[in-house]
ModelCIF file with pLDDT and N, C-alpha, C, O atoms, coordinates in Angstrom:
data_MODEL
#
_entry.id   MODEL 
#
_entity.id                         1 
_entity.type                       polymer 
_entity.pdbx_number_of_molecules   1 
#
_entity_poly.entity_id                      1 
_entity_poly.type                           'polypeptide(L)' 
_entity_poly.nstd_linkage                   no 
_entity_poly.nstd_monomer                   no 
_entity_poly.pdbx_seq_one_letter_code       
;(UNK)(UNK)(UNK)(UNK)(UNK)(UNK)(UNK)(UNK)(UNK)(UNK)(UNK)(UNK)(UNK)(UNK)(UNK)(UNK)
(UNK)(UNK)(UNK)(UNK)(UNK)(UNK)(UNK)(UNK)(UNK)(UNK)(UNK)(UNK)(UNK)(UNK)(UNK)(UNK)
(UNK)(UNK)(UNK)(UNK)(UNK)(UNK)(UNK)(UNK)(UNK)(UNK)(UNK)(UNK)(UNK)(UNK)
;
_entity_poly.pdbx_seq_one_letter_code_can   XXXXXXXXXXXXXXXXXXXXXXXXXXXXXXXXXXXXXXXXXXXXXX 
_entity_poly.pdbx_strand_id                 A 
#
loop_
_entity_poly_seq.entity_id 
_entity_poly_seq.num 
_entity_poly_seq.mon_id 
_entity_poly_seq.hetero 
1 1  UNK n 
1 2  UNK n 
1 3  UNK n 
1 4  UNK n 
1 5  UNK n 
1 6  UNK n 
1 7  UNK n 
1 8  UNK n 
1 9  UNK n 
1 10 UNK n 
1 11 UNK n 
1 12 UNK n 
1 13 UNK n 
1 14 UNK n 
1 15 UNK n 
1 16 UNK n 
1 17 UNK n 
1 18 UNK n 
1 19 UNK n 
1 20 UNK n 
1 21 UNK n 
1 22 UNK n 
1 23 UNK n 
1 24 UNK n 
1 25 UNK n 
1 26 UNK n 
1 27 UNK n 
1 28 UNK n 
1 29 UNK n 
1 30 UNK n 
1 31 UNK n 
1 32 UNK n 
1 33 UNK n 
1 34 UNK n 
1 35 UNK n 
1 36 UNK n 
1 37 UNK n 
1 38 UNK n 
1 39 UNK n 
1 40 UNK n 
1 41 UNK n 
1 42 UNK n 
1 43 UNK n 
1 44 UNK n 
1 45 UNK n 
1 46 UNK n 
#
_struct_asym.id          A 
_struct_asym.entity_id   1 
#
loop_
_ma_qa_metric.id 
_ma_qa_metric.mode 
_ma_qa_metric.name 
_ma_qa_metric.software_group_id 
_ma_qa_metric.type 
1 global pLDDT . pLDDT 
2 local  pLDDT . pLDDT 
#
_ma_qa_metric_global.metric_id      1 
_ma_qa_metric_global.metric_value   92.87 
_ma_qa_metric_global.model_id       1 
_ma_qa_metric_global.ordinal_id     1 
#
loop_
_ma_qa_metric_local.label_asym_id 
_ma_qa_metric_local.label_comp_id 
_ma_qa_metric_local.label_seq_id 
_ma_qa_metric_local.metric_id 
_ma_qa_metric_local.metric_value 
_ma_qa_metric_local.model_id 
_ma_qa_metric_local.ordinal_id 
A UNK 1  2 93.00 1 1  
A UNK 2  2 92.00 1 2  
A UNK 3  2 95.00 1 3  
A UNK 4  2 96.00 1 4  
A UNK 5  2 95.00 1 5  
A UNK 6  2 96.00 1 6  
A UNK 7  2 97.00 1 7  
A UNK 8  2 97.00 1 8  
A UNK 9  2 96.00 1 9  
A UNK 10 2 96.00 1 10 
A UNK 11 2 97.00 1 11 
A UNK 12 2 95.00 1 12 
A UNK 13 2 95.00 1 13 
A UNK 14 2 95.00 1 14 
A UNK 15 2 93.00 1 15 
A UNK 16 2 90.00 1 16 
A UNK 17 2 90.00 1 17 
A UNK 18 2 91.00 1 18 
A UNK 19 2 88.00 1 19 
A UNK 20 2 85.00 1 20 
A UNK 21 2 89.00 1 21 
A UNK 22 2 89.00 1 22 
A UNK 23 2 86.00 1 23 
A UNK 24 2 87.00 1 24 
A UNK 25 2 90.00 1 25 
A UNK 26 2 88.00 1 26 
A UNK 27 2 86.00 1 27 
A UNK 28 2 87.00 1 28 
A UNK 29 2 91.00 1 29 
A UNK 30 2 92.00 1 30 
A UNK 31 2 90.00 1 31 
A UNK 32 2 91.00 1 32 
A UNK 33 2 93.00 1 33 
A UNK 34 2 94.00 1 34 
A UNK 35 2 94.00 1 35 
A UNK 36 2 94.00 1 36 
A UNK 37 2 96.00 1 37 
A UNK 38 2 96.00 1 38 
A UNK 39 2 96.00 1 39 
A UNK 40 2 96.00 1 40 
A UNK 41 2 96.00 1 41 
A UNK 42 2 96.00 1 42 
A UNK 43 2 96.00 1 43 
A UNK 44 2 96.00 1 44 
A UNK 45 2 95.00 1 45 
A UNK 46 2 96.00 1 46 
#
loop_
_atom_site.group_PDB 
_atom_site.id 
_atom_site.type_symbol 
_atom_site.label_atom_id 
_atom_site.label_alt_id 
_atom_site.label_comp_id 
_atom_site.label_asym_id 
_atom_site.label_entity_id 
_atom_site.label_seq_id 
_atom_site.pdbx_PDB_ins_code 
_atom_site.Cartn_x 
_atom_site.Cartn_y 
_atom_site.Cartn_z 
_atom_site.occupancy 
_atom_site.B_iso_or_equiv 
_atom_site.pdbx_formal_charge 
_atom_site.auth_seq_id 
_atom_site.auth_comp_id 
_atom_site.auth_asym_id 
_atom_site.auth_atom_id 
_atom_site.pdbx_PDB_model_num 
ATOM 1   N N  . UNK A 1 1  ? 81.643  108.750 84.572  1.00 93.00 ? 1  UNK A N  1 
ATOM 2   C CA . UNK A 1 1  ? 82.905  109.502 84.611  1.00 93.00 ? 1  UNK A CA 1 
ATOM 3   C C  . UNK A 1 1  ? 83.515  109.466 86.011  1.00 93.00 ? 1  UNK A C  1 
ATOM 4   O O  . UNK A 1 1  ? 84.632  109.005 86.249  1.00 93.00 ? 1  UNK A O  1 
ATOM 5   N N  . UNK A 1 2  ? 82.590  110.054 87.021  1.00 92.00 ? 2  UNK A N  1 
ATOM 6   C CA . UNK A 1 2  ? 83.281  109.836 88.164  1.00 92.00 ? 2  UNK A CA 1 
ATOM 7   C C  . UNK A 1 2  ? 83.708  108.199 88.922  1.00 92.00 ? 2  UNK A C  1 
ATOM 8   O O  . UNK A 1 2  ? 84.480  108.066 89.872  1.00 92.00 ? 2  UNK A O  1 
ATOM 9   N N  . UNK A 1 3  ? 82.937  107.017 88.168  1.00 95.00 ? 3  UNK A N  1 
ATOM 10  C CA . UNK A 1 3  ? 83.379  105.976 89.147  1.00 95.00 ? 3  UNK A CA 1 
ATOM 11  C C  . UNK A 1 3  ? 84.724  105.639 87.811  1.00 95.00 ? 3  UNK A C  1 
ATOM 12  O O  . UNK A 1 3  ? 85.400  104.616 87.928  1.00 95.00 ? 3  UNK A O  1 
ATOM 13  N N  . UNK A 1 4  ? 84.876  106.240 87.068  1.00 96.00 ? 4  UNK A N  1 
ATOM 14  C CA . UNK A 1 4  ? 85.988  105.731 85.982  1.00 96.00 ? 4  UNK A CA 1 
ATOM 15  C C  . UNK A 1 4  ? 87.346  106.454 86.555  1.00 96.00 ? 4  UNK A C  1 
ATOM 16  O O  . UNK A 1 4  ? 88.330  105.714 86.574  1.00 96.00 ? 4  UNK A O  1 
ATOM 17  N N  . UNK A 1 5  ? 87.540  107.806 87.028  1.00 95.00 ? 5  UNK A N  1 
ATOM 18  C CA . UNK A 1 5  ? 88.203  108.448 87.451  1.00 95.00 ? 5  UNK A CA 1 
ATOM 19  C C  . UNK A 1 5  ? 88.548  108.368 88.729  1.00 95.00 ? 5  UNK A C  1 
ATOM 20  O O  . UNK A 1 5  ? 89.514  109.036 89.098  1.00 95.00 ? 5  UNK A O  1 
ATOM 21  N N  . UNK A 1 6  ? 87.899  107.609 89.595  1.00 96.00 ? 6  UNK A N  1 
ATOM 22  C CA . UNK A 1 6  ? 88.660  107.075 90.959  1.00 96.00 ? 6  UNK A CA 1 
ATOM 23  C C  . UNK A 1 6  ? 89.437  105.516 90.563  1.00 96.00 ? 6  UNK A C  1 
ATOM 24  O O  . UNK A 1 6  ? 90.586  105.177 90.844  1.00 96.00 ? 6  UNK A O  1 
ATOM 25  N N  . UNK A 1 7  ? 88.592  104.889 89.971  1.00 97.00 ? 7  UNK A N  1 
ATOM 26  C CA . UNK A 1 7  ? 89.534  103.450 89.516  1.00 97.00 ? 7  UNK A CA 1 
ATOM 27  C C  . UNK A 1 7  ? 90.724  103.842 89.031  1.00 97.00 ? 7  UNK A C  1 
ATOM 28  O O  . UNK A 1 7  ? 91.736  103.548 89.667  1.00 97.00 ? 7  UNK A O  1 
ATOM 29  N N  . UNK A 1 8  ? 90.831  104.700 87.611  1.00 97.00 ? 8  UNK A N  1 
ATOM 30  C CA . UNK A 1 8  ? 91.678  105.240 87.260  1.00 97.00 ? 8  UNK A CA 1 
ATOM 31  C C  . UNK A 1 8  ? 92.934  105.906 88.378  1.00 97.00 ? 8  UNK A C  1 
ATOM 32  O O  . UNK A 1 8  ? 94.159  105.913 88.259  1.00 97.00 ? 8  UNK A O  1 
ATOM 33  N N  . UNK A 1 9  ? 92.159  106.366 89.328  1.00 96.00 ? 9  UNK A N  1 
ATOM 34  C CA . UNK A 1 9  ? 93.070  106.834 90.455  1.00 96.00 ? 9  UNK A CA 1 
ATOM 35  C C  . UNK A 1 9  ? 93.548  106.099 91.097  1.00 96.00 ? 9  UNK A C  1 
ATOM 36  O O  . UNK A 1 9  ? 94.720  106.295 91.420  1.00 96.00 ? 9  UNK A O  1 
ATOM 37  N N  . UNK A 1 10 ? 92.777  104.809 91.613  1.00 96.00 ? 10 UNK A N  1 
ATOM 38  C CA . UNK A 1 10 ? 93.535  103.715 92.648  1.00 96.00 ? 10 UNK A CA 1 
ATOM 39  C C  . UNK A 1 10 ? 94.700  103.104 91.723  1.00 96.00 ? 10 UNK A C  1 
ATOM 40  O O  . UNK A 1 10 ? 95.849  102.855 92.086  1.00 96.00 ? 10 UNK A O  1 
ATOM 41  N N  . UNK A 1 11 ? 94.197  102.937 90.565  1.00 97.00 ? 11 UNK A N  1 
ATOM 42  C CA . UNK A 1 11 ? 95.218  101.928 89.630  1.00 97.00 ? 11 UNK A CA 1 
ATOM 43  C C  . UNK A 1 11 ? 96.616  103.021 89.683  1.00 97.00 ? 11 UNK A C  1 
ATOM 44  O O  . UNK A 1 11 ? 97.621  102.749 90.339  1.00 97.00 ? 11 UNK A O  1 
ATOM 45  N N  . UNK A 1 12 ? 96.499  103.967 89.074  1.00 95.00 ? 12 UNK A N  1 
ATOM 46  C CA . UNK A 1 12 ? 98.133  104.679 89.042  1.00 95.00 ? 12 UNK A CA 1 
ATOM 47  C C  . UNK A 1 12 ? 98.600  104.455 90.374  1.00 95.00 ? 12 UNK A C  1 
ATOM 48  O O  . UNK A 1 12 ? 99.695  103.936 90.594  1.00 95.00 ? 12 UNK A O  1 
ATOM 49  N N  . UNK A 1 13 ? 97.562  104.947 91.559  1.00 95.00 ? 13 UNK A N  1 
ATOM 50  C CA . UNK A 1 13 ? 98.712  104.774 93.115  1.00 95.00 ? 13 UNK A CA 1 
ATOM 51  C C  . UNK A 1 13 ? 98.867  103.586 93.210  1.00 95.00 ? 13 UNK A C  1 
ATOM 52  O O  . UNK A 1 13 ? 99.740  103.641 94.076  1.00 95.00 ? 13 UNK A O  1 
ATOM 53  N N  . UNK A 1 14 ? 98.737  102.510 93.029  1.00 95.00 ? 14 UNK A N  1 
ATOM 54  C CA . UNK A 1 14 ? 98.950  101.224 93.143  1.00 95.00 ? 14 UNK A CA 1 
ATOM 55  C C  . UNK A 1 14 ? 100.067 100.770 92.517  1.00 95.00 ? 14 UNK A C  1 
ATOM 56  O O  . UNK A 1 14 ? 100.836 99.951  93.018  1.00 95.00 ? 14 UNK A O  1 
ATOM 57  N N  . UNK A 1 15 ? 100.206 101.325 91.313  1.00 93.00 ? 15 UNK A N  1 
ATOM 58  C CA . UNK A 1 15 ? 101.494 101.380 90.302  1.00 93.00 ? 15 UNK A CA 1 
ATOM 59  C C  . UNK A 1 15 ? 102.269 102.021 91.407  1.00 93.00 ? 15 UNK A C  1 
ATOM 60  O O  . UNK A 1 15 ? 102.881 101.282 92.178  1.00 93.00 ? 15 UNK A O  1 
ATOM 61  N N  . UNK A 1 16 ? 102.293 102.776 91.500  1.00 90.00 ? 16 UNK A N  1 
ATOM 62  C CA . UNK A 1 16 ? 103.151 103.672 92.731  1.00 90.00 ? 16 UNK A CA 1 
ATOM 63  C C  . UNK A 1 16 ? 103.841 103.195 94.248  1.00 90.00 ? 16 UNK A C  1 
ATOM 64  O O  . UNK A 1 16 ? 104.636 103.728 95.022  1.00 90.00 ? 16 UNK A O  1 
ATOM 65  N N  . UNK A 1 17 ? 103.083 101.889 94.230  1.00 90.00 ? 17 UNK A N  1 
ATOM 66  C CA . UNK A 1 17 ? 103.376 101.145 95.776  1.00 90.00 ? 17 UNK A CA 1 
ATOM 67  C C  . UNK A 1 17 ? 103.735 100.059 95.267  1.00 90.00 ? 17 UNK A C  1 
ATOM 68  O O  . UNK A 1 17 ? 104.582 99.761  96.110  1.00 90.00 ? 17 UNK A O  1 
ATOM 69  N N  . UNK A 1 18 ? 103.761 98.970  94.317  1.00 91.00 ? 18 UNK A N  1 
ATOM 70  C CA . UNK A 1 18 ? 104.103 98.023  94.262  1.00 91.00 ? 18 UNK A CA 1 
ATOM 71  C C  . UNK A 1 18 ? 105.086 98.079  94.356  1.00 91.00 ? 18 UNK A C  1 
ATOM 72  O O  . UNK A 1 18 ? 105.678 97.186  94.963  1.00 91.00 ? 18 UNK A O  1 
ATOM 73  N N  . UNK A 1 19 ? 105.896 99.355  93.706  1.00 88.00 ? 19 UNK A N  1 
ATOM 74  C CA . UNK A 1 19 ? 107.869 98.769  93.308  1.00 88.00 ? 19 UNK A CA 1 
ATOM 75  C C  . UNK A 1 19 ? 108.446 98.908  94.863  1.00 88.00 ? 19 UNK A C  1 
ATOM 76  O O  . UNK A 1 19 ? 109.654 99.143  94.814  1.00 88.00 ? 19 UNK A O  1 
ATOM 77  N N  . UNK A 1 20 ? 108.019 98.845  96.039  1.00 85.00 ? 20 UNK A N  1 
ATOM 78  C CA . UNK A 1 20 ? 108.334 98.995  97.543  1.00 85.00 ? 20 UNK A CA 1 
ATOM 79  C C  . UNK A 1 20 ? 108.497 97.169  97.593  1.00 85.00 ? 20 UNK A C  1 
ATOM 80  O O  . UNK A 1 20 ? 109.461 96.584  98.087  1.00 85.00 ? 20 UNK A O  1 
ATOM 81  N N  . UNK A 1 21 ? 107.339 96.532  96.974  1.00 89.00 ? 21 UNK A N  1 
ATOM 82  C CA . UNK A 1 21 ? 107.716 94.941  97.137  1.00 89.00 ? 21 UNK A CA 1 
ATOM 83  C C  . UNK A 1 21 ? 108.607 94.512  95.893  1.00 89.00 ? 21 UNK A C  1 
ATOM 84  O O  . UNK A 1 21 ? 109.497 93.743  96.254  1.00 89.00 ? 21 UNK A O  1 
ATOM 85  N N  . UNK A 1 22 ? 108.620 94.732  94.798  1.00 89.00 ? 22 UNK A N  1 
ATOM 86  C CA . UNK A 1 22 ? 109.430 94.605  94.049  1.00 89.00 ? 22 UNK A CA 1 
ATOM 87  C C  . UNK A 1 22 ? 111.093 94.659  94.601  1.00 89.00 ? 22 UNK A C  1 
ATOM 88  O O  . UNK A 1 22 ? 111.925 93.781  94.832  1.00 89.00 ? 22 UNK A O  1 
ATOM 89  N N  . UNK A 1 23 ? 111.102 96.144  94.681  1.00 86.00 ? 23 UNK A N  1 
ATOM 90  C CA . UNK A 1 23 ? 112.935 96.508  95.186  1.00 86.00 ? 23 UNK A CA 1 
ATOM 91  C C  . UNK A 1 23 ? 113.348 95.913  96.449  1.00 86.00 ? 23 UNK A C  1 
ATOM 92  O O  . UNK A 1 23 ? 114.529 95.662  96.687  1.00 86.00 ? 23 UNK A O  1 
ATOM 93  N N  . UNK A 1 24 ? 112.066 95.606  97.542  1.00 87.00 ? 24 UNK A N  1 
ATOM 94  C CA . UNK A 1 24 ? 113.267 95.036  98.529  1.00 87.00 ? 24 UNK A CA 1 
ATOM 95  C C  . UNK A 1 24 ? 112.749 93.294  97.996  1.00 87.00 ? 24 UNK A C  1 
ATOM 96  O O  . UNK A 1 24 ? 113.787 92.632  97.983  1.00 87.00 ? 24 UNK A O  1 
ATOM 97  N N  . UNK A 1 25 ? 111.834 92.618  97.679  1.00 90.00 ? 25 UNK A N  1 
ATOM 98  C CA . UNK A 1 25 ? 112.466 91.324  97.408  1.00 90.00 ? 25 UNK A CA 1 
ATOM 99  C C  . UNK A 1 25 ? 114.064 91.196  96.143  1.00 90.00 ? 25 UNK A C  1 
ATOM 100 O O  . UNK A 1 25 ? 114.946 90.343  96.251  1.00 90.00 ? 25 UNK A O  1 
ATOM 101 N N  . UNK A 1 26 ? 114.016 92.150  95.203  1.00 88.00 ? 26 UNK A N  1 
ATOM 102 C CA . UNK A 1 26 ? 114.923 92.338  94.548  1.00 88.00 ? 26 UNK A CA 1 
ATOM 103 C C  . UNK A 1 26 ? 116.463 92.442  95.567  1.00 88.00 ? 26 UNK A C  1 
ATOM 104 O O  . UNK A 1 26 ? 117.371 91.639  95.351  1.00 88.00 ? 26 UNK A O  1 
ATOM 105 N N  . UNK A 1 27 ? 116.542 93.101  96.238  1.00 86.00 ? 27 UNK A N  1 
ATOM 106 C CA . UNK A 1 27 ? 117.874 94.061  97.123  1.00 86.00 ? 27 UNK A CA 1 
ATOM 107 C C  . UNK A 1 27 ? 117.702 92.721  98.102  1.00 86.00 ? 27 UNK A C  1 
ATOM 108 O O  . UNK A 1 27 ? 118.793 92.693  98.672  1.00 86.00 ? 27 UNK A O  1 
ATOM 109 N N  . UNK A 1 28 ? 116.897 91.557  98.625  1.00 87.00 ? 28 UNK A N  1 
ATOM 110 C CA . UNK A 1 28 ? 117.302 90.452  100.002 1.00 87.00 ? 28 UNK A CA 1 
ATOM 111 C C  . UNK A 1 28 ? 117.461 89.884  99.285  1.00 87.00 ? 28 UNK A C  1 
ATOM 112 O O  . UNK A 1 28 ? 118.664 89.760  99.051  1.00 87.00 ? 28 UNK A O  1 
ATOM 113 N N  . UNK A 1 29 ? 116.336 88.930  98.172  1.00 91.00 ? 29 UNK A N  1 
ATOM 114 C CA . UNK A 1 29 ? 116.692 87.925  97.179  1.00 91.00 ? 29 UNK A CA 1 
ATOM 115 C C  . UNK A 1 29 ? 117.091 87.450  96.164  1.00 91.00 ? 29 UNK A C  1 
ATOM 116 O O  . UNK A 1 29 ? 117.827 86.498  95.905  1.00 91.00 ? 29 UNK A O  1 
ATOM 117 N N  . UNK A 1 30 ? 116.511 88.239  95.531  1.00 92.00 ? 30 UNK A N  1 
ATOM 118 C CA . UNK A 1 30 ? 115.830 87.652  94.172  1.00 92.00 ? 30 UNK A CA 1 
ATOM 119 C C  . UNK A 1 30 ? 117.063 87.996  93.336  1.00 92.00 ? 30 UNK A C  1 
ATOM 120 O O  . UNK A 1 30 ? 117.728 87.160  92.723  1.00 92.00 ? 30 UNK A O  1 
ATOM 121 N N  . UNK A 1 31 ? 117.394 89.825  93.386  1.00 90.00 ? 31 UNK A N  1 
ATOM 122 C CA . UNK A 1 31 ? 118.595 90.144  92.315  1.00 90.00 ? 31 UNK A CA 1 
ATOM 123 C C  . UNK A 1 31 ? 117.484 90.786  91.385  1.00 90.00 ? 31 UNK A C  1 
ATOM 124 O O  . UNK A 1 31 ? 116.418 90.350  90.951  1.00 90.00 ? 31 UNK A O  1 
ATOM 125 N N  . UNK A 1 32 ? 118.199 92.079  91.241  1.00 91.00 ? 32 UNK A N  1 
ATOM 126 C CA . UNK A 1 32 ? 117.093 92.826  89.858  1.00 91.00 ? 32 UNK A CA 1 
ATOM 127 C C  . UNK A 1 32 ? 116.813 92.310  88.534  1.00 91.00 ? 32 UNK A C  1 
ATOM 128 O O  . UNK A 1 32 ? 115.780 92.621  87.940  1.00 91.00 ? 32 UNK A O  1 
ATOM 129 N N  . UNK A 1 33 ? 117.910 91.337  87.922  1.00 93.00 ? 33 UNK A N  1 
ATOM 130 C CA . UNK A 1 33 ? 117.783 90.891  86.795  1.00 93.00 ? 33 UNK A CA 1 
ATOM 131 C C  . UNK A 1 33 ? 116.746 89.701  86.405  1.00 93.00 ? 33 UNK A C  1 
ATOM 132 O O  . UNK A 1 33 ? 116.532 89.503  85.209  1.00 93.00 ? 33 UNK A O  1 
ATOM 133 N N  . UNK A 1 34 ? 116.022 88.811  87.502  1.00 94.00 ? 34 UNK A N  1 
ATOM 134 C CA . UNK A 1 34 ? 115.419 87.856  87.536  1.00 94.00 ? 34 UNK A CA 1 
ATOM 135 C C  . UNK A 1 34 ? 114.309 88.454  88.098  1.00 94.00 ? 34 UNK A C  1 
ATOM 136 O O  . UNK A 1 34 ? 113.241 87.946  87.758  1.00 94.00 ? 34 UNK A O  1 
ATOM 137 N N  . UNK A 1 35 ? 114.244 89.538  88.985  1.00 94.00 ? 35 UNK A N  1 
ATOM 138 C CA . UNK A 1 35 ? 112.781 90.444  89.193  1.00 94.00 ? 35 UNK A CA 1 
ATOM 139 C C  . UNK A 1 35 ? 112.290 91.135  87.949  1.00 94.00 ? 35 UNK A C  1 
ATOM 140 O O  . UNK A 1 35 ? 111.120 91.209  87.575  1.00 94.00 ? 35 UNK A O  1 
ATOM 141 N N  . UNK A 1 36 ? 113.226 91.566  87.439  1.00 94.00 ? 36 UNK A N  1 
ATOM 142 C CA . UNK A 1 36 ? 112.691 92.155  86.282  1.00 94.00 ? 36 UNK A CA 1 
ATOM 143 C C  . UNK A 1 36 ? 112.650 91.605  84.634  1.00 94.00 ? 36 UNK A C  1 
ATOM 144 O O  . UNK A 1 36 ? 112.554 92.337  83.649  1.00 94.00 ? 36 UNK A O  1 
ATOM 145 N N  . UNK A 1 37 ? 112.774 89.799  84.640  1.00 96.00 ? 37 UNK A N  1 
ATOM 146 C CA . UNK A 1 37 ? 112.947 89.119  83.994  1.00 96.00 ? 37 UNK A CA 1 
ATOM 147 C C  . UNK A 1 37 ? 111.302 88.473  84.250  1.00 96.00 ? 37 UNK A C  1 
ATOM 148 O O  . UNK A 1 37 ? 110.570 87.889  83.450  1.00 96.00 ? 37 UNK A O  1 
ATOM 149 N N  . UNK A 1 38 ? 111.082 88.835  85.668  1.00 96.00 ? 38 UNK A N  1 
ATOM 150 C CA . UNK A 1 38 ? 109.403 88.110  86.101  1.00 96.00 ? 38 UNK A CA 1 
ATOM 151 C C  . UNK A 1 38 ? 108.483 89.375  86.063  1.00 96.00 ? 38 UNK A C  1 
ATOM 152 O O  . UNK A 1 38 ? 107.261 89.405  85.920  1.00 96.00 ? 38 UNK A O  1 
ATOM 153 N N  . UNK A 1 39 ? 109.119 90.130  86.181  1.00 96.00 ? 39 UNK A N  1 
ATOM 154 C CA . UNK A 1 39 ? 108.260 91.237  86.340  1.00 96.00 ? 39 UNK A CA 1 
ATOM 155 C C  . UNK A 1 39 ? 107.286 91.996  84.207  1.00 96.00 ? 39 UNK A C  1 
ATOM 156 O O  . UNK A 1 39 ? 106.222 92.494  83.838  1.00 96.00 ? 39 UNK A O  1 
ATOM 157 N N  . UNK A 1 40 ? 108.475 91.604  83.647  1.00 96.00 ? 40 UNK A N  1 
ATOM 158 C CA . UNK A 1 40 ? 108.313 91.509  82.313  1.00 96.00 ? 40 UNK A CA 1 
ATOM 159 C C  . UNK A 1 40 ? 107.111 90.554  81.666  1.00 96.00 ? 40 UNK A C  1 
ATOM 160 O O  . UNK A 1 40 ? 106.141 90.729  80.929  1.00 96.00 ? 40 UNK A O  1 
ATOM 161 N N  . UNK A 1 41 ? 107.755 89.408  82.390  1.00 96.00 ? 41 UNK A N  1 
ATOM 162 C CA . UNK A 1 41 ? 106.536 87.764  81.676  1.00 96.00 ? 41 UNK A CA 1 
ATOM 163 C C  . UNK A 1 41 ? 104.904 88.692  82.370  1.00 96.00 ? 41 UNK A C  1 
ATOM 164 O O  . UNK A 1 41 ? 104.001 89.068  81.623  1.00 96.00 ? 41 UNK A O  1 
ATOM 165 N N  . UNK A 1 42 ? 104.899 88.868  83.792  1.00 96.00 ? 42 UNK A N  1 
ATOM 166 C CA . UNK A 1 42 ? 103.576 89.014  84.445  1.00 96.00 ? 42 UNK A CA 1 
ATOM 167 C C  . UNK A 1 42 ? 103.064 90.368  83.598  1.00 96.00 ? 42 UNK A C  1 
ATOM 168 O O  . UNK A 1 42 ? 101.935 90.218  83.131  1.00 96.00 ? 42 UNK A O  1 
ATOM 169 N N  . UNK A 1 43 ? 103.546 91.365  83.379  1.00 96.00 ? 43 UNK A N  1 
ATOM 170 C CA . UNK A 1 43 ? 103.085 92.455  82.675  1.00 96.00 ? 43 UNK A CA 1 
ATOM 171 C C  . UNK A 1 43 ? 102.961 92.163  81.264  1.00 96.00 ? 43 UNK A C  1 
ATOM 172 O O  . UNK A 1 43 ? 102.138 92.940  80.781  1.00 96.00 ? 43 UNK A O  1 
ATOM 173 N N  . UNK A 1 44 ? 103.477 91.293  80.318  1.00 96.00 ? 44 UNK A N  1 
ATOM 174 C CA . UNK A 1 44 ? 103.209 90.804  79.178  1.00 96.00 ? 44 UNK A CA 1 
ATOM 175 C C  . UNK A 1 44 ? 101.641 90.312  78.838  1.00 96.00 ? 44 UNK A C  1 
ATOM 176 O O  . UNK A 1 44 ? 100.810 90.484  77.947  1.00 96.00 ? 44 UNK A O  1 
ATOM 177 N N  . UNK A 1 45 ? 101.778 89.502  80.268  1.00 95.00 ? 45 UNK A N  1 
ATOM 178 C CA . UNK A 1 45 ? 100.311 88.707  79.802  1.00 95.00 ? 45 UNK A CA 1 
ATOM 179 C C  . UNK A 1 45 ? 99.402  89.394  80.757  1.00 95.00 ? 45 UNK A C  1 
ATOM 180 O O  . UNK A 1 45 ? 98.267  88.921  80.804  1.00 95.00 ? 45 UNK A O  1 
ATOM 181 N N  . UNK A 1 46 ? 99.629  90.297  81.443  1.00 96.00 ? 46 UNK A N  1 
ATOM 182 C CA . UNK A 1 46 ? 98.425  91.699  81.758  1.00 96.00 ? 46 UNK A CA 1 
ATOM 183 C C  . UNK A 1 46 ? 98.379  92.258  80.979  1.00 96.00 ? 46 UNK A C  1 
ATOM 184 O O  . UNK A 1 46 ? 97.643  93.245  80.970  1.00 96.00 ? 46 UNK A O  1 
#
């Protein structure tokens, strides 16, 4: 229980920090519609 409930813990904050690389490659490059056109395919097949 307890080593399930810290994984469990890193994984949500991690969810929590990625969209910091997401939104600014989105906002210099990429454009939200093609981040979140890749961001869709990679979470599909996770």
């Amino acid at each position: 229980d307890g080593e399930a409930g810290v994984i469990y813990g890193a994984y949500t904050a991690l969810v929590y920090i990625t969209p910091v690389l997401g939104g600014y490659l989105a906002d210099r490059w990429l454009g939200q519609r093609k981040a979140v056109l890749y961001g869709a395919v990679i979470l599909t097949f996770g």
